[in-house]
Protein backbone atom coordinates (compact mmCIF):
# COMPACT_ATOMS: atom_id res chain seq x y z
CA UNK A 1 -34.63 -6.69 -25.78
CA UNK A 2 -31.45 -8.83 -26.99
CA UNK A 3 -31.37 -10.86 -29.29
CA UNK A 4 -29.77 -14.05 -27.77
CA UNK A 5 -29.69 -15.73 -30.96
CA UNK A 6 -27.72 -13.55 -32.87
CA UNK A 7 -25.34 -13.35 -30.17
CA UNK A 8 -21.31 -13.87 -31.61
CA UNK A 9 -17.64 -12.77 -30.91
CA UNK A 10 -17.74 -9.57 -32.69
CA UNK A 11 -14.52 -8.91 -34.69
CA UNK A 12 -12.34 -5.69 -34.76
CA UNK A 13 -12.97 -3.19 -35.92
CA UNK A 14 -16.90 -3.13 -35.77
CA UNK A 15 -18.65 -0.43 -35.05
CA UNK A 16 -20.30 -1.76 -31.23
CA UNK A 17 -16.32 -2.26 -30.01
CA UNK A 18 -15.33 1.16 -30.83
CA UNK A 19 -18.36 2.86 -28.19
CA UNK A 20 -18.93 3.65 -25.02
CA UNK A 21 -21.46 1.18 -23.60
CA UNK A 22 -24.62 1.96 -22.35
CA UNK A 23 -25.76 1.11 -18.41
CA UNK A 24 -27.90 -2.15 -17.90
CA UNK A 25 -31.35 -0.86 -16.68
CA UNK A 26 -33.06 -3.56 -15.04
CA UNK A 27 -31.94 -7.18 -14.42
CA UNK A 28 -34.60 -9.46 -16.07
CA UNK A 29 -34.96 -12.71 -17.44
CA UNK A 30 -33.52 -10.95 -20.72
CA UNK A 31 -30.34 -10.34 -19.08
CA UNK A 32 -29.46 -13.77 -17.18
CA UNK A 33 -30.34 -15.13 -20.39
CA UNK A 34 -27.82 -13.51 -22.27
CA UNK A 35 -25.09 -13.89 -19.65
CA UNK A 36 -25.54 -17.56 -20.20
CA UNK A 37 -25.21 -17.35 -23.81
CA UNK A 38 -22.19 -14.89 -23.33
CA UNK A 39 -20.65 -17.90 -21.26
CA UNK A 40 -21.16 -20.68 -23.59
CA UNK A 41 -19.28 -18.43 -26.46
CA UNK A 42 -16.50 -17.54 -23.95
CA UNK A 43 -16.30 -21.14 -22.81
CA UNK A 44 -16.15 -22.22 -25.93
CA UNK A 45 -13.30 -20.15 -27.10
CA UNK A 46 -11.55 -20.61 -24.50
CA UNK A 47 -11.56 -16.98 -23.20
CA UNK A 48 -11.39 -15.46 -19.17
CA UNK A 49 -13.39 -12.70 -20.01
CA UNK A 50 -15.87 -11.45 -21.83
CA UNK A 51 -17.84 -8.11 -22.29
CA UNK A 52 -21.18 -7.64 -23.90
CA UNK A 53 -20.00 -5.15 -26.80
CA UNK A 54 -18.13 -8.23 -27.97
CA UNK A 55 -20.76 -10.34 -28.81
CA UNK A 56 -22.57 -6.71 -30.22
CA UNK A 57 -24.43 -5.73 -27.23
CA UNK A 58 -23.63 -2.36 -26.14
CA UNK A 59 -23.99 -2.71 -22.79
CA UNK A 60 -22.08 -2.49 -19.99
CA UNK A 61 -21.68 -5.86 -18.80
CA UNK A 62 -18.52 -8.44 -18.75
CA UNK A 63 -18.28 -11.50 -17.21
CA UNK A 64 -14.70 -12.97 -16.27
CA UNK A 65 -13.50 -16.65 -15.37
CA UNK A 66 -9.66 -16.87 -15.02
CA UNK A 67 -9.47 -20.65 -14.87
CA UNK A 68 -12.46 -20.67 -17.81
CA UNK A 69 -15.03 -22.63 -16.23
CA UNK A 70 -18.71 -22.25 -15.75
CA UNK A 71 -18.57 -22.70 -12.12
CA UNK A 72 -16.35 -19.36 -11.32
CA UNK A 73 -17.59 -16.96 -13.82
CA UNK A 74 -18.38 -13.90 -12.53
CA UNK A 75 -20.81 -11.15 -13.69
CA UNK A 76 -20.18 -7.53 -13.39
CA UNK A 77 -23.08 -5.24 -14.60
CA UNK A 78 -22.01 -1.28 -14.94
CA UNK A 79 -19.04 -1.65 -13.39
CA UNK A 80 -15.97 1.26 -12.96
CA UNK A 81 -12.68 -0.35 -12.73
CA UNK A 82 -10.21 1.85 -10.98
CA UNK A 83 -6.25 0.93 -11.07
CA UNK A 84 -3.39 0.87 -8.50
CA UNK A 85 -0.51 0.10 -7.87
CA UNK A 86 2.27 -0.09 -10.39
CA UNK A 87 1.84 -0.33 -14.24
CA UNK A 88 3.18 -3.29 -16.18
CA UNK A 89 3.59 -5.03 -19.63
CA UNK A 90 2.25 -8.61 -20.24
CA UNK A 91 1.48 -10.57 -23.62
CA UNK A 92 -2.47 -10.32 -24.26
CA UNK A 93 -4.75 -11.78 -26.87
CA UNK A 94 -8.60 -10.60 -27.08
CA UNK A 95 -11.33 -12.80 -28.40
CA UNK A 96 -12.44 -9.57 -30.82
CA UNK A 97 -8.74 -9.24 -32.15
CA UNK A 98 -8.21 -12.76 -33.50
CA UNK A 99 -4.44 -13.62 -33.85
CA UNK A 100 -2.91 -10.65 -32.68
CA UNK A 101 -0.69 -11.04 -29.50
CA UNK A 102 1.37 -8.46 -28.03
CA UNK A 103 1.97 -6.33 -25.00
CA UNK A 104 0.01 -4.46 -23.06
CA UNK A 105 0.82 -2.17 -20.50
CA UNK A 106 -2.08 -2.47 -17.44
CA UNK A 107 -1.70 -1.54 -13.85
CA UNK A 108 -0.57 -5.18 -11.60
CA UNK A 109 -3.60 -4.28 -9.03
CA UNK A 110 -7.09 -2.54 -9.86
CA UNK A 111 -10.38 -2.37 -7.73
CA UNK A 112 -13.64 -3.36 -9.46
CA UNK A 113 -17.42 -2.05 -8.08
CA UNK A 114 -19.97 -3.61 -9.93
CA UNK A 115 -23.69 -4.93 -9.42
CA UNK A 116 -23.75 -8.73 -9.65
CA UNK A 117 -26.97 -11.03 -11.44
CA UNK A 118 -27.99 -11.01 -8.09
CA UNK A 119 -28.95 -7.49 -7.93
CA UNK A 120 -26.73 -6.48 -5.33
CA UNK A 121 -23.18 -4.11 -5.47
CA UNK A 122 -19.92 -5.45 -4.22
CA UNK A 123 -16.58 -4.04 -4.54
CA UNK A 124 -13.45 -6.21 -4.64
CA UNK A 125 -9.33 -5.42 -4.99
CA UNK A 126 -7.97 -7.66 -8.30
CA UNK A 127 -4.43 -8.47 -8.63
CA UNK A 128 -2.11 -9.91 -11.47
CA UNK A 129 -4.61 -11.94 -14.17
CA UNK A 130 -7.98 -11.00 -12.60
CA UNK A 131 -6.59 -7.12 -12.27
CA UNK A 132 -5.58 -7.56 -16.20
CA UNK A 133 -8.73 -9.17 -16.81
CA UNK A 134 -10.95 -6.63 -15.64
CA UNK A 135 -9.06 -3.88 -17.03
CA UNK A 136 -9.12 -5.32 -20.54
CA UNK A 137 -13.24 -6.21 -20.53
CA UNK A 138 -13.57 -2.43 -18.68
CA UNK A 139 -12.06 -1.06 -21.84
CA UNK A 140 -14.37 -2.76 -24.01
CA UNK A 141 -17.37 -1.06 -22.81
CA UNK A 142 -15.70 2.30 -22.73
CA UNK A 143 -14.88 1.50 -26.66
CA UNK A 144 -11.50 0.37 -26.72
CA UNK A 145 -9.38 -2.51 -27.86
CA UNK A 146 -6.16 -4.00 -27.66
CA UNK A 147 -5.36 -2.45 -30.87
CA UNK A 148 -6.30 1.06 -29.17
CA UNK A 149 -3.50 0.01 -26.53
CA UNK A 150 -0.62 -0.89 -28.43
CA UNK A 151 2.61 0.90 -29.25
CA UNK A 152 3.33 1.58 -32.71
CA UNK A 153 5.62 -0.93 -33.35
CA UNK A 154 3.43 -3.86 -32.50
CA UNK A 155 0.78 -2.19 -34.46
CA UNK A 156 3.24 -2.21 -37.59
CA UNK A 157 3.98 -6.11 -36.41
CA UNK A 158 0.26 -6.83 -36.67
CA UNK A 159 -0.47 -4.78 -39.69
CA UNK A 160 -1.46 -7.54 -41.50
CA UNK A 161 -3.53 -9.26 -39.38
CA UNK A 162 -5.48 -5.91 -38.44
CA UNK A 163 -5.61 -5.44 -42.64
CA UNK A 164 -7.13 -8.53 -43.22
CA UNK A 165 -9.49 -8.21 -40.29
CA UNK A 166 -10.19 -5.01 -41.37
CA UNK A 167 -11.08 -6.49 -44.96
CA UNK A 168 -13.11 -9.20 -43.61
CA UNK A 169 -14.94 -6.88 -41.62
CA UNK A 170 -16.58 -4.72 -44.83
């Protein structure tokens, strides 16, 4: 059972980012009840995406809504993301990693399968944002953040920021 209430953008480097996520067993009132709390927090700051381990659920679960609005957010429950195409470097931010902007090299196109809330699995081909999208939410239920992504030299750019989230985080 989650605890909907204690439900909040979970900061690097806790514990719950850096682990593989465990599968979502049934889909019950529980569960549509935290995906609605998971969008009101990613509404509300302003993110696309959003995966469970972030708000300290280890699940595997992310929702995603590129123009951030409640109408087109999309629910993807045990998903695997696999990528095509060619690789590429874009600016990303991550809700988790507060302040900390940099490149990340992702693949342009990726296909998701996932189950949706309504029980049923769909497969679908994502390109550009929605391909970066998914790839960045997969990697937070495999355990891995932005910071896990970038090079050395943005990670010696960021070293403060990471420091003092790492401080705050104790």
């Amino acid at each position: 059972m989650i605890d909907i209430e204690k439900c909040q953008i979970t900061h690097y480097p806790a514990e719950v980012l850096a682990k593989r996520a465990e599968p979502v067993g049934e889909i019950d009132n529980n569960i549509r009840r935290f995906i609605e709390k998971m969008t009101d927090i990613m509404l509300k700051n302003k993110g696309v995406g959003l995966a469970a381990p972030q708000v300290g659920v280890p699940l595997r679960l992310f929702i995603i809504s590129l123009d951030g609005t409640r109408e087109n957010v999309k629910v993807y429950i045990n998903p695997t993301v696999t990528p095509t195409g060619e690789p590429g470097s874009t600016e990303e931010g991550c809700l988790s990693v507060p302040g900390v902007y940099t490149k990340i090299r992702r693949y342009k196109k990726c296909n998701v399968t996932a189950t949706g809330l309504d029980g049923k699995e769909f497969t679908e081909q994502g390109e550009g944002l929605y391909a970066r999208a998914l790839q960045h939410e997969y990697d937070h239920i495999e355990g891995m953040t932005i910071v896990n992504r970038m090079g050395q030299i943005a990670q010696i750019a960021h070293r403060r920021q990471l420091k003092k989230l790492t401080e705050g985080h104790k």
